[in-house]
Protein backbone atom coordinates (compact mmCIF):
# COMPACT_ATOMS: atom_id res chain seq x y z
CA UNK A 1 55.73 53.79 -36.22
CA UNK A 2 54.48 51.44 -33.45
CA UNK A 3 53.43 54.26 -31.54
CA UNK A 4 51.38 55.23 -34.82
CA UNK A 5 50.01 51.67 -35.71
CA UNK A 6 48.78 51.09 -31.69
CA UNK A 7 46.72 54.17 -31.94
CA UNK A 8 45.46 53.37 -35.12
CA UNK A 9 44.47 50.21 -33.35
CA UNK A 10 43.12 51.84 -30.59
CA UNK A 11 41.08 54.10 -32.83
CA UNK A 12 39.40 51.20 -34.52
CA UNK A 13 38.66 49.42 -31.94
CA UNK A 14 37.02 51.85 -30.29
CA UNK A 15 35.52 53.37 -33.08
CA UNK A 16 31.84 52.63 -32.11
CA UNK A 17 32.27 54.68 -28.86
CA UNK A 18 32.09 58.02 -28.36
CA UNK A 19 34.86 58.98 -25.48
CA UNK A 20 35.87 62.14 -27.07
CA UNK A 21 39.50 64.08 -27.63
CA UNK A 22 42.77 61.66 -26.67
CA UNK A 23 45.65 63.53 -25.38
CA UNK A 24 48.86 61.87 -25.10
CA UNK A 25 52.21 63.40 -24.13
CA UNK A 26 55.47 62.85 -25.89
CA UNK A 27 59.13 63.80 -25.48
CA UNK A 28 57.89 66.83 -23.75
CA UNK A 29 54.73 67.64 -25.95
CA UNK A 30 51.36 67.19 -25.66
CA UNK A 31 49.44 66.04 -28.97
CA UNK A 32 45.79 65.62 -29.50
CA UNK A 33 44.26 62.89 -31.34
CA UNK A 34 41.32 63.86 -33.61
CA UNK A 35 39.28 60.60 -33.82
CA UNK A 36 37.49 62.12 -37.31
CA UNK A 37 40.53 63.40 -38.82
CA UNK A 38 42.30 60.45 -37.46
CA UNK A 39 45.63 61.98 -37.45
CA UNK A 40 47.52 63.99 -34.43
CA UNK A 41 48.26 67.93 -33.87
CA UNK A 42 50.75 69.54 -32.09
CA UNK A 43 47.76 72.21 -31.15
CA UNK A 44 46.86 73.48 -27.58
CA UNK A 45 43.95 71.56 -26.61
CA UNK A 46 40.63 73.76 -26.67
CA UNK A 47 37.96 73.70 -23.30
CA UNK A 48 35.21 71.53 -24.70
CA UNK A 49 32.43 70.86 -22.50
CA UNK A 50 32.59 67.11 -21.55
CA UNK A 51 30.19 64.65 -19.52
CA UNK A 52 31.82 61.83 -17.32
CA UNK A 53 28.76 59.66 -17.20
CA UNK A 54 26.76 59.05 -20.60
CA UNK A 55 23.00 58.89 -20.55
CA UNK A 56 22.27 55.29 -20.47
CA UNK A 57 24.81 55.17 -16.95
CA UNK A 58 23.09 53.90 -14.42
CA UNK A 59 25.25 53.34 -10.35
CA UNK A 60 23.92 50.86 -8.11
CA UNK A 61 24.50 51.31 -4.28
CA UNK A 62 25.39 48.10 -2.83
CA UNK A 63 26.71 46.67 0.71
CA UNK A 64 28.05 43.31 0.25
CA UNK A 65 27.21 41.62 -3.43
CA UNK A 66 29.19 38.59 -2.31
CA UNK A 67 25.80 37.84 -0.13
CA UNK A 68 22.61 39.20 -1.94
CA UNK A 69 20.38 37.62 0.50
CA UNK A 70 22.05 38.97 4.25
CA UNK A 71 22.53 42.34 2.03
CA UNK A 72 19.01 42.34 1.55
CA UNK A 73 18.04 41.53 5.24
CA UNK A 74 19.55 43.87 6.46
CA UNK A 75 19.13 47.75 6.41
CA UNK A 76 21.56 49.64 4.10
CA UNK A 77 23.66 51.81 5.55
CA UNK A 78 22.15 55.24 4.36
CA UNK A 79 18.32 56.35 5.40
CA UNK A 80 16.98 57.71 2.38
CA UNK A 81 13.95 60.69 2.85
CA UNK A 82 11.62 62.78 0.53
CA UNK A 83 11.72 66.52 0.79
CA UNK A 84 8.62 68.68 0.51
CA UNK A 85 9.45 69.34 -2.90
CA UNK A 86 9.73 65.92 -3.62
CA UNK A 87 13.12 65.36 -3.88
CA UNK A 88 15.21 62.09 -2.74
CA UNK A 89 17.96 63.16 -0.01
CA UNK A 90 19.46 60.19 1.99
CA UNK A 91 21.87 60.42 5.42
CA UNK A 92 24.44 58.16 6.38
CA UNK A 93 23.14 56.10 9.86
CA UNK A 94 25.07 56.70 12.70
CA UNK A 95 28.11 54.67 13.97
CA UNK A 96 26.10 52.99 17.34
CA UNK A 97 23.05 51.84 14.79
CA UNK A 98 25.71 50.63 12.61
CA UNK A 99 26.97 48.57 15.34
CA UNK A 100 23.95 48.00 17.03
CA UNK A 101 23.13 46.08 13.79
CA UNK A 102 25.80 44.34 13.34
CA UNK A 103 26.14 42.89 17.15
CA UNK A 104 22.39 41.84 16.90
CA UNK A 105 22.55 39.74 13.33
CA UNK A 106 25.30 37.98 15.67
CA UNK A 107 23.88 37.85 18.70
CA UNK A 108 24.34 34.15 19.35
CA UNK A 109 27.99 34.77 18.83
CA UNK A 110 28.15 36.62 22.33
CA UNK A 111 30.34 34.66 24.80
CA UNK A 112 28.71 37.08 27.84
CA UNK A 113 26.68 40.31 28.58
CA UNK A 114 27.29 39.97 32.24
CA UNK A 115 28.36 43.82 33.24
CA UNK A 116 27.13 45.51 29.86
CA UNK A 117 24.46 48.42 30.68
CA UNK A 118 21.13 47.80 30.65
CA UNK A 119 20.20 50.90 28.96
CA UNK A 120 22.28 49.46 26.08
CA UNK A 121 21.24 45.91 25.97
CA UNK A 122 17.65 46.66 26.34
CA UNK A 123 18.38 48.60 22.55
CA UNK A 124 20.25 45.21 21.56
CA UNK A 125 17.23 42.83 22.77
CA UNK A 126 15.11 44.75 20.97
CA UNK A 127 17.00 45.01 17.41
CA UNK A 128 17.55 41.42 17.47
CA UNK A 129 13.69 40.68 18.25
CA UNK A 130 12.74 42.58 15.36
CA UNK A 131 15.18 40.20 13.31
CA UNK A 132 13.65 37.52 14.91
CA UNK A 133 16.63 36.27 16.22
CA UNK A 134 14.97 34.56 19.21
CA UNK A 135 12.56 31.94 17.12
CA UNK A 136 15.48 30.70 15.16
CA UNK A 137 15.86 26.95 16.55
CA UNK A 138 18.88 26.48 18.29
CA UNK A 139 21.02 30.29 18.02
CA UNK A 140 17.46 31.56 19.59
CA UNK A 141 18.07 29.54 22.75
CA UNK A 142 21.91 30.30 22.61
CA UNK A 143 21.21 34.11 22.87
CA UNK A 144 18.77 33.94 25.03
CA UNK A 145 20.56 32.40 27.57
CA UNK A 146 22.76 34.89 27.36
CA UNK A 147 20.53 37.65 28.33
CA UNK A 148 18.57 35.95 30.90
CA UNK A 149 22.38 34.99 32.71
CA UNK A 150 22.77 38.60 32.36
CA UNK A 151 19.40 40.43 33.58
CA UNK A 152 17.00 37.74 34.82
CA UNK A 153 14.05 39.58 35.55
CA UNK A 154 14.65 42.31 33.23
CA UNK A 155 14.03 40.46 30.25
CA UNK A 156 10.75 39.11 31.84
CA UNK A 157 9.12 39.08 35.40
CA UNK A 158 5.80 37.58 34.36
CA UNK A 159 4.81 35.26 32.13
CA UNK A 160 1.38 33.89 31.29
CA UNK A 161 1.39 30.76 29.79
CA UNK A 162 -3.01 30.09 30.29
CA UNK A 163 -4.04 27.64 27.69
CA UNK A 164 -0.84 27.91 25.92
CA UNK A 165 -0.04 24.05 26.18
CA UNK A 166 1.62 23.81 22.58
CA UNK A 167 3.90 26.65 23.21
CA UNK A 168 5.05 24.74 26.10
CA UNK A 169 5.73 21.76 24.43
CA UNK A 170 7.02 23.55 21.45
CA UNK A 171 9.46 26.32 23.52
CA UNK A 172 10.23 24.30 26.44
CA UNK A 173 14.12 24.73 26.73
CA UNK A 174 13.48 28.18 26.19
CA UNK A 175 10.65 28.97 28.26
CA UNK A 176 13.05 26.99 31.40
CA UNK A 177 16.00 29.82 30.34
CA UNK A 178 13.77 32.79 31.99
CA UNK A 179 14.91 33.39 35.21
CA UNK A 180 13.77 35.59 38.57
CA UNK A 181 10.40 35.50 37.69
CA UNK A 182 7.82 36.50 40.31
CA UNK A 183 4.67 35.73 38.46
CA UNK A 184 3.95 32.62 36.62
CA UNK A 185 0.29 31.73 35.32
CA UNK A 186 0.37 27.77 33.91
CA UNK A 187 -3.78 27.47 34.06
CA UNK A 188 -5.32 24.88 32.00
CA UNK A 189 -2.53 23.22 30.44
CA UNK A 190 -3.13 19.82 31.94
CA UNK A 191 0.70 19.20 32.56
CA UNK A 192 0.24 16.41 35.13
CA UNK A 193 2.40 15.45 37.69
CA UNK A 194 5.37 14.04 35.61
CA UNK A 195 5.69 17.38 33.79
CA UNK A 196 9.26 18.64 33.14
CA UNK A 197 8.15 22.36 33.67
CA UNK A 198 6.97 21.48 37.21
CA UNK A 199 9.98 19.91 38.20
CA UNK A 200 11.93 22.68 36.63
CA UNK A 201 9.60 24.84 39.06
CA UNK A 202 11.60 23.49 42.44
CA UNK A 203 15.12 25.17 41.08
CA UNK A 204 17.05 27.86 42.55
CA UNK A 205 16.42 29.76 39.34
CA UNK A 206 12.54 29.88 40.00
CA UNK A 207 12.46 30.29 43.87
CA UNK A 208 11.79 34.11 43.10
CA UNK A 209 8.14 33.10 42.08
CA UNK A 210 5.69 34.64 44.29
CA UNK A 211 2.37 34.07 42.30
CA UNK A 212 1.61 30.70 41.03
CA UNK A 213 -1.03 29.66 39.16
CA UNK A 214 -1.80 25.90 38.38
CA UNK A 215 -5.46 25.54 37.68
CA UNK A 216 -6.80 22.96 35.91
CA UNK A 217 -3.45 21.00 35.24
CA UNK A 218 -4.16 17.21 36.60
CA UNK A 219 -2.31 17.77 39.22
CA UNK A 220 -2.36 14.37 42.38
CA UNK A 221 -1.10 14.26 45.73
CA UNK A 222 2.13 13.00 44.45
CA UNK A 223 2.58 16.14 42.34
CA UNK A 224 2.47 18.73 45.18
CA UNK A 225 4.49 15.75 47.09
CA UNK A 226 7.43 16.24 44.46
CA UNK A 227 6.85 20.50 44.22
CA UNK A 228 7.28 20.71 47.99
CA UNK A 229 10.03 18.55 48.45
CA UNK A 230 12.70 21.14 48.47
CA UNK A 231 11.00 23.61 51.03
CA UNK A 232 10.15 20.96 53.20
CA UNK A 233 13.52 18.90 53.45
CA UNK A 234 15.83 21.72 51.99
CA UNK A 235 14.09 24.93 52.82
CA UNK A 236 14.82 25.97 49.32
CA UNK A 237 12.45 26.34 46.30
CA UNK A 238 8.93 27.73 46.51
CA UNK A 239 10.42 29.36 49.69
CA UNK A 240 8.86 32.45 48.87
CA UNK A 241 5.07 31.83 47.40
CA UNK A 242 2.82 33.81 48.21
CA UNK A 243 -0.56 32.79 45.86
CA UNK A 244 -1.22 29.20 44.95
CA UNK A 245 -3.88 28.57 42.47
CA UNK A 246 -4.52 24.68 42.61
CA UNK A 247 -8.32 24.67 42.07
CA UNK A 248 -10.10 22.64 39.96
CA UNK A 249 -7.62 19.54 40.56
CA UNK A 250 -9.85 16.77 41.31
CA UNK A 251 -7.24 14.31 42.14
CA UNK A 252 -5.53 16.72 45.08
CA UNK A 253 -6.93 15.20 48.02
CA UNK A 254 -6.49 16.19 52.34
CA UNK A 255 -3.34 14.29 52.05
CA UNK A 256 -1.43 16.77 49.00
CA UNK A 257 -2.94 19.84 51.40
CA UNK A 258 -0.99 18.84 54.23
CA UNK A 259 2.53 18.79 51.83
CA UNK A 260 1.07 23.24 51.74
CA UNK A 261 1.76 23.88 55.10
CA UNK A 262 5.39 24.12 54.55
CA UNK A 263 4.70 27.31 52.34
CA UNK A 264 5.13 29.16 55.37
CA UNK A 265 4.88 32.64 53.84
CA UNK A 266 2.14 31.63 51.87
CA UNK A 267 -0.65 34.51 51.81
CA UNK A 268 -3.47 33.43 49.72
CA UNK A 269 -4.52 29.74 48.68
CA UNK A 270 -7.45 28.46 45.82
CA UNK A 271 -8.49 24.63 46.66
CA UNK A 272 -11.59 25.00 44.84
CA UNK A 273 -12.76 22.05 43.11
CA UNK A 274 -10.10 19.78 44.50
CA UNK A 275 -11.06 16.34 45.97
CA UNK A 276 -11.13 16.60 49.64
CA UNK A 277 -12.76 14.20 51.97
CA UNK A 278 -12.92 16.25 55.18
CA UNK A 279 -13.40 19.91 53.95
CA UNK A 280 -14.01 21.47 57.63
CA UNK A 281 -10.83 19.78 59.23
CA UNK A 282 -8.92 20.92 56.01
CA UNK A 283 -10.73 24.61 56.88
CA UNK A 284 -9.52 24.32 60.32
CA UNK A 285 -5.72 23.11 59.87
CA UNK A 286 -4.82 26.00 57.48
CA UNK A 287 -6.35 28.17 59.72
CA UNK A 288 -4.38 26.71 62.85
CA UNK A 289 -0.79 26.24 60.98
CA UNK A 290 -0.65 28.63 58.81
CA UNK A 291 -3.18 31.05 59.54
CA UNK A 292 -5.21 31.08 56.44
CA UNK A 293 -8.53 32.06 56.91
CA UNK A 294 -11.53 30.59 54.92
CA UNK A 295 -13.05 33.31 52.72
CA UNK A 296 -16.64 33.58 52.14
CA UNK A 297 -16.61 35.85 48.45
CA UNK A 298 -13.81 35.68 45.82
CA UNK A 299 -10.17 36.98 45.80
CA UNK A 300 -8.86 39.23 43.55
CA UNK A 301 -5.70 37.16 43.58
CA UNK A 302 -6.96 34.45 41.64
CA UNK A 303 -8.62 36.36 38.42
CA UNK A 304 -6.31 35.76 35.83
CA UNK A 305 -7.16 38.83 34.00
CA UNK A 306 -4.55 40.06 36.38
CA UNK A 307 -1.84 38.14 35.13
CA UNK A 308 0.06 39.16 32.19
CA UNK A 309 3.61 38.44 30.05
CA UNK A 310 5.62 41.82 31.04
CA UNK A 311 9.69 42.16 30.28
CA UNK A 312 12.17 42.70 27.51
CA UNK A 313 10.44 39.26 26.00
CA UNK A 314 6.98 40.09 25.44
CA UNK A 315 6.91 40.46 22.11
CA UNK A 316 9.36 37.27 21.64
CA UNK A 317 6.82 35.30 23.15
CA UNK A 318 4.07 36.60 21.02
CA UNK A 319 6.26 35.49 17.73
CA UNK A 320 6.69 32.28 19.70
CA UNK A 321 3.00 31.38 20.02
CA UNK A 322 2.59 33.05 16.36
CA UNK A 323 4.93 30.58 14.73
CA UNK A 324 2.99 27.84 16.59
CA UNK A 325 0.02 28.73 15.08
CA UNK A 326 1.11 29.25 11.77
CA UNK A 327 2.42 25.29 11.84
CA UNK A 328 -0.93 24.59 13.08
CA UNK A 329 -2.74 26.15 9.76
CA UNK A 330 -2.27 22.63 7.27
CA UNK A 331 -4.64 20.98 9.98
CA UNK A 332 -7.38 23.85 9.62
CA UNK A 333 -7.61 22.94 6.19
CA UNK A 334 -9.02 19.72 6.56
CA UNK A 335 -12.24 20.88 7.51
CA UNK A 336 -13.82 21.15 3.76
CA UNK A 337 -12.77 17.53 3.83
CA UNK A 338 -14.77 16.82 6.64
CA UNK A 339 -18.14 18.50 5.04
CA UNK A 340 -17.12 16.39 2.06
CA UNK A 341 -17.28 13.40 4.37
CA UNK A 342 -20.80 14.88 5.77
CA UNK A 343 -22.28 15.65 2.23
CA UNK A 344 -21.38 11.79 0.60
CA UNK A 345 -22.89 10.35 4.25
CA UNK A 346 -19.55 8.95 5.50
CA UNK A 347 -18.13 8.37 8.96
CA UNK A 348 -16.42 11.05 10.40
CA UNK A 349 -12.45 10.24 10.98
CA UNK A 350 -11.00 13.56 11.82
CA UNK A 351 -11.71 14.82 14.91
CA UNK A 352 -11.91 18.65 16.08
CA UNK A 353 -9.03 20.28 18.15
CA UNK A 354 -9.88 19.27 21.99
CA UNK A 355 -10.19 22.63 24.01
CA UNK A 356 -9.52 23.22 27.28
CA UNK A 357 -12.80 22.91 29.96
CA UNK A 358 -12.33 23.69 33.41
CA UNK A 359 -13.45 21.04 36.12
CA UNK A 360 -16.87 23.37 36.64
CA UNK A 361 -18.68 20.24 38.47
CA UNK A 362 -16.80 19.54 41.26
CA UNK A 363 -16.07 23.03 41.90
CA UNK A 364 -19.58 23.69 42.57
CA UNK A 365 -19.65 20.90 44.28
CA UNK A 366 -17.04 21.22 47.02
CA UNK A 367 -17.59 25.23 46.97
CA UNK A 368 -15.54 28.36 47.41
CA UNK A 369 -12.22 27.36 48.95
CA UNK A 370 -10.34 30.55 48.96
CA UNK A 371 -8.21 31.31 51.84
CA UNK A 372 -6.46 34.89 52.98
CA UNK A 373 -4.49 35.93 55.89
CA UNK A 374 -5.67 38.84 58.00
CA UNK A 375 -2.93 40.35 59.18
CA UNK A 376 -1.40 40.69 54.92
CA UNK A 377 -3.10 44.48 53.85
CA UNK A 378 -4.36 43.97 50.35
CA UNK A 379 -4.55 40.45 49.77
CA UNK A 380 -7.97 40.10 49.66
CA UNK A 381 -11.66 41.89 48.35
CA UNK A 382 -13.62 43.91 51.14
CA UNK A 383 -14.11 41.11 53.59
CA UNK A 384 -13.63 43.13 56.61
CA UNK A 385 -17.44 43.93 56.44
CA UNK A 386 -17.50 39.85 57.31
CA UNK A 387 -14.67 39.13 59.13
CA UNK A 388 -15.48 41.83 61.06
CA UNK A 389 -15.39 41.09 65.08
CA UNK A 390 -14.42 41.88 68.53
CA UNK A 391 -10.66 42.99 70.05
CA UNK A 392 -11.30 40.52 72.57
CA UNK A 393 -11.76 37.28 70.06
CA UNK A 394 -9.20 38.60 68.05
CA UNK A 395 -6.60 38.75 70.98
CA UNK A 396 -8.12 35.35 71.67
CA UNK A 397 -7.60 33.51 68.46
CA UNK A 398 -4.29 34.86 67.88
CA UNK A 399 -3.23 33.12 71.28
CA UNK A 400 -4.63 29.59 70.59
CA UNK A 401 -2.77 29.95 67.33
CA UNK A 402 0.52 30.90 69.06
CA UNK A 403 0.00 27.60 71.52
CA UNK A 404 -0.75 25.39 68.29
CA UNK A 405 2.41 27.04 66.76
CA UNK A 406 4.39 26.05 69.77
CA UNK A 407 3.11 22.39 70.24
CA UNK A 408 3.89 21.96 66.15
CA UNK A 409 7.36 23.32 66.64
CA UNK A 410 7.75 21.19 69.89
CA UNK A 411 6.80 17.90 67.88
CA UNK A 412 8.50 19.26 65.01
CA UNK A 413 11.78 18.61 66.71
CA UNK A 414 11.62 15.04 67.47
CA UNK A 415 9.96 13.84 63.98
CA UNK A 416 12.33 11.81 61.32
CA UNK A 417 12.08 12.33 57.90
CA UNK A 418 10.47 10.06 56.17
CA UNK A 419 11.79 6.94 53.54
CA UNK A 420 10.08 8.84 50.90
CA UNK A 421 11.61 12.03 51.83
CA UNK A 422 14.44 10.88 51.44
CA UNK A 423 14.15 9.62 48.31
CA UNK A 424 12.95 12.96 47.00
CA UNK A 425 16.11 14.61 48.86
CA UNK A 426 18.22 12.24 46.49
CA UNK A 427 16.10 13.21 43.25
CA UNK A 428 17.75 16.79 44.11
């Protein structure tokens, strides 16, 4: 009887649905329950076709539904594809993109890729770029770091940074993380000398740069004072430079030039439009001490066309500079409400965006001052068409500049370092 009354039950209660025969099993025997009839047989059960799903079923494929919004950040698990006959087929990723995925959502989590292959961390830089995972505020920096430690010039050997002074001020901690670079372009970003990117320029982690351009940044004789300090009292830093771009610094005078002659292996130097007093016995030190020689035409050094952002992070600093102009957009509106202020005859109050003009006056003024070595093979245009002269004046001048080089050493020996000097030593 209470078997009877809970299938009763059962068959009321589920009266409205349609789930078809009921087979239960008792003391040996199997009985079928007839949900018209209501009742049970002792009958063999007959094959009766019978669906699993009904129509209105409906399966939804899901990764994680505790998190909606990672789930839908990230890629599912399955690649789904259209046949040519139109039909939906999907494929199950494979294990490495799986993990690949998964290590790059966490990159910042990474206590070290020091001794991972680069063939395989190039493939992780590049998933987590595409997640953006390097603009994120403070895990962007984090995982950074830790590929720069890693790879140094890898993830970038050149960066150009030309008119980019907001992206500077905006990425600074992160821009300082890049390491072994060989190339750096900072042209017309009027950093000054109290900047924290030129000081950062003097570490161990920069003295890789070869190329540097500074063009057009306000630069004094107390900045290249402070940027030379190291290779001139430490022999470390800038040990290595071999193209300076300082033109078009109107404060540099004769006295910042002479703090350049301790850039020993320097090959090519731009002084154009700098403020020198005493341009022909500036000419004829760098020739003497160095041996830089004045060129009459242009180098191909200093075009900055040449000069480009190549590495693992190229793209990360193009969404760098993207986001910086996107938080820049609010301020473009205000220009209808400047015509407003033109149509009604008001004063103007909001003033355009400053841009960034070289120092074109003095540069004319003061000339060309490009200088090359002869003896370096490709550092220069065709100037051997100029330059062009005698074995006998050649052997000459190279004579009178091994005398000057001895007399320099000579006095080199018994000269103090200075009280300034030594203040800069102690900065370090």
């Amino acid at each position: 009887q209470s078997w009877s009354r809970g299938m009763s039950y059962c068959l009321h209660s589920e009266r409205h649905l349609d789930t078809g025969p009921i087979y239960v099993r008792e003391n040996g025997k199997l009985h079928v329950v007839k949900q018209g009839a209501g009742g049970v047989q002792n009958v063999t059960p007959k094959a009766r076709p019978f669906s699993l799903f009904s129509r209105s079923f409906s399966v939804e494929l899901c990764m994680n539904r505790e998190d909606d919004r990672a789930r839908r950040q990230r890629t599912d698990h399955f690649i789904f594809t259209y046949t040519k006959e139109g039909n939906l087929r999907y494929s199950a990723k494979s294990l490495f993109s799986l993990v690949l995925g998964y290590i790059s959502d966490n990159v910042d989590h990474i206590d070290s890729l020091i001794g991972f292959p680069e063939q395989i961390a190039e493939k992780l830089f590049s998933a987590a770029e595409a997640r953006q995972k390097f603009t994120e505020p403070v895990t962007g920096l984090r995982a950074l770091q830790k590929f720069t430690e890693a790879y140094g010039s890898l993830v970038l050997c050149s960066l150009c940074l030309r008119n980019r002074y907001l992206l500077i001020s905006e990425k600074l901690e992160e821009i300082k993380s890049f390491r072994e670079l060989t190339c750096l372009d900072l042209s017309c970003c009027k950093l000054g000398d109290e900047h924290e990117l030129l000081e950062h320029l003097t570490k161990e982690a920069l003295s890789s740069v070869k190329r540097l351009l500074l063009k057009d940044n306000s630069l004094s004789d107390a900045g290249l004072r402070r940027m030379t300090a190291p290779v001139r009292v430490l022999k470390k830093g800038l040990e290595n430079l071999l193209v300076l771009d300082l033109s078009c610094n109107p404060k540099i005078t004769d006295v910042g030039i002479g703090y350049l002659l301790s850039f020993k292996k320097l090959n090519c130097l731009d002084i154009s439009g700098t403020g020198l007093k005493d341009v022909d016995a500036v000419i004829q030190r760098l020739q003497m001490q160095i041996g830089l020689v004045h060129s009459k035409v242009p180098l191909k050094e200093f075009d900055h066309s040449n000069c480009k952002t190549e590495g693992w992070a190229e793209q990360t600093v193009l969404q760098w500079e993207q986001a910086v102009m996107e938080a820049r957009k609010p301020q473009d509106n205000l220009r209808s409400r400047v015509a407003a202020l033109h149509f009604y005859g008001k004063t103007r109050r909001i003033e355009e965006v400053v841009k960034c003009t070289l120092v074109e006056p003095e540069t004319k003024a003061s000339g060309n001052l490009q200088f090359y070595k002869e003896n370096v093979q490709n550092c220069h245009l065709p100037l051997k068409k100029e330059v062009a002269g005698s074995h006998e004046s050649k052997s000459n001048k190279k004579r009178a500049l091994a005398e000057q080089e001895r007399e320099r050493t000579s006095k080199q020996k018994h000269l103090c370092l200075t009280v300034e000097d030594w203040d800069l030593l102690n900065t370090y």
